[in-house]
Protein backbone atom coordinates (compact mmCIF):
# COMPACT_ATOMS: atom_id res chain seq x y z
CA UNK A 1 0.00 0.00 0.00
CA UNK A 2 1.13 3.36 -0.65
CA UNK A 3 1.05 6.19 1.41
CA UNK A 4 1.95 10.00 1.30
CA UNK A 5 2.61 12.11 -1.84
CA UNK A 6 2.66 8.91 -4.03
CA UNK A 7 -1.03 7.97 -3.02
CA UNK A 8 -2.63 11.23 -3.24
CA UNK A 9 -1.53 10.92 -6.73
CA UNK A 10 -2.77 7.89 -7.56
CA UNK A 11 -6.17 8.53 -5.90
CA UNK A 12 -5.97 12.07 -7.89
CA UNK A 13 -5.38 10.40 -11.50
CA UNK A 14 -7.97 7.57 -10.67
CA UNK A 15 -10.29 9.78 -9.33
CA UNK A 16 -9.95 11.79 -13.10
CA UNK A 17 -9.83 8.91 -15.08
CA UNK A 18 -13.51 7.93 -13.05
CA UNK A 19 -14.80 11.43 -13.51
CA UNK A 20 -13.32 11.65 -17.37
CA UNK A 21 -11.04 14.88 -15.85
CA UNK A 22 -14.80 16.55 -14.80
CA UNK A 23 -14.15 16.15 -11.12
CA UNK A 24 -14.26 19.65 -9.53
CA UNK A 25 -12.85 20.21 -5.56
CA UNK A 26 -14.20 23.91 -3.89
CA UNK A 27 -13.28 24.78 -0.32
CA UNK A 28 -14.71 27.59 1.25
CA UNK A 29 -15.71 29.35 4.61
CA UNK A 30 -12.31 29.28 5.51
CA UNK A 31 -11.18 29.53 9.44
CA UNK A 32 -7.86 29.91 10.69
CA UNK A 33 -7.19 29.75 14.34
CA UNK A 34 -4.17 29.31 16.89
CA UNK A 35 -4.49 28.21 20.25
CA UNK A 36 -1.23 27.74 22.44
CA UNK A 37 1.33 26.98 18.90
CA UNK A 38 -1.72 24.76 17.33
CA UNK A 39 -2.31 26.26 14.17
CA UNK A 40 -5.97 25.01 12.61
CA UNK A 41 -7.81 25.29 9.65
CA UNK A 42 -11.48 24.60 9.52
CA UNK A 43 -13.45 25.12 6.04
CA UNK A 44 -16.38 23.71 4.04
CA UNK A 45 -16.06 21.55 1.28
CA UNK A 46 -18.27 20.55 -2.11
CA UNK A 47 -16.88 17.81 -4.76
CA UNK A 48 -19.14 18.71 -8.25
CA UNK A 49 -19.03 16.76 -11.35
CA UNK A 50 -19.25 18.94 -13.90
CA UNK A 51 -20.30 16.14 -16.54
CA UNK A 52 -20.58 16.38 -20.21
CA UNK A 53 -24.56 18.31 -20.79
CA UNK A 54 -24.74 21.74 -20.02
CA UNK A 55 -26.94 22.47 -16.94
CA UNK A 56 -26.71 18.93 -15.39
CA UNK A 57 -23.64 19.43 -13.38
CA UNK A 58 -23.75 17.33 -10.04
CA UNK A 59 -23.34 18.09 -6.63
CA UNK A 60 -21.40 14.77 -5.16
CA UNK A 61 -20.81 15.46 -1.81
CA UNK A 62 -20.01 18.03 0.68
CA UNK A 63 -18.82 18.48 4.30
CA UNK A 64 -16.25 20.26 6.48
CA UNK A 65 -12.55 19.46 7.04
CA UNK A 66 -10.38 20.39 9.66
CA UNK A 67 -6.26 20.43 9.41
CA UNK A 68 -4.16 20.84 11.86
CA UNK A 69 -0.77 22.96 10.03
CA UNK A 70 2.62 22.90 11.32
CA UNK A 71 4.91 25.27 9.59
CA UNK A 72 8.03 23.97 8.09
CA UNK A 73 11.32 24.82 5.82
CA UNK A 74 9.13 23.80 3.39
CA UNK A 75 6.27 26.09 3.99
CA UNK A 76 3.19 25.06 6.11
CA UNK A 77 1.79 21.72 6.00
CA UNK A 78 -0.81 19.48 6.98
CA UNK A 79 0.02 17.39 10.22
CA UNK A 80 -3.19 16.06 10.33
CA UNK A 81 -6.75 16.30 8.54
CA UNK A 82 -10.26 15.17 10.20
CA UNK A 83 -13.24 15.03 7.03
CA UNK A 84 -16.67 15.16 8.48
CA UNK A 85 -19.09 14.52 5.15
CA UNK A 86 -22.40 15.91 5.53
CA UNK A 87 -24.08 12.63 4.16
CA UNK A 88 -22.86 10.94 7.68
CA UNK A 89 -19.37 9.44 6.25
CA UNK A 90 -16.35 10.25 8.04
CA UNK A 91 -12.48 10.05 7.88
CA UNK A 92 -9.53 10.85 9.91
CA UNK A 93 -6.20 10.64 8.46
């Protein structure tokens, strides 16, 4: 099993070929906070399909996600994500 950098990948270029590249990811509502050197970003997400007919895009699921950032040489990244979907599925990674 893969993990890291090399499985996002391969989850992004499946997920494309599935979609036929008409996958679309918007976050919004963003919230950055910092509480005692936790840094944590809380924001709403929607996955769309845009599809192929005009007008008959698809809403595929939304929810929130929360990331806790750690800032380093490299710039800030993501120490670790919790995914709350709104249609009762859940994740944390």
């Amino acid at each position: 099993m893969e993990i890291g950098i090399a499985q996002q990948i391969d989850h992004a270029q499946e997920s494309d070929r599935q979609a036929e590249g008409k996958n679309r990811h918007f976050n919004f509502n963003l919230m950055v906070s910092e509480s005692d050197g936790q840094v944590v970003a809380e924001y709403a997400f929607m996955n769309v399909n845009a599809g192929h007919v005009p007008m008959a895009a698809k809403i595929v699921v939304t929810g929130r996600m929360r990331d806790t950032v750690v800032r380093t040489d490299a710039g800030w990244k993501i120490a670790h994500r919790f995914v709350r979907f709104d249609q009762n599925v859940q994740f944390d990674f």
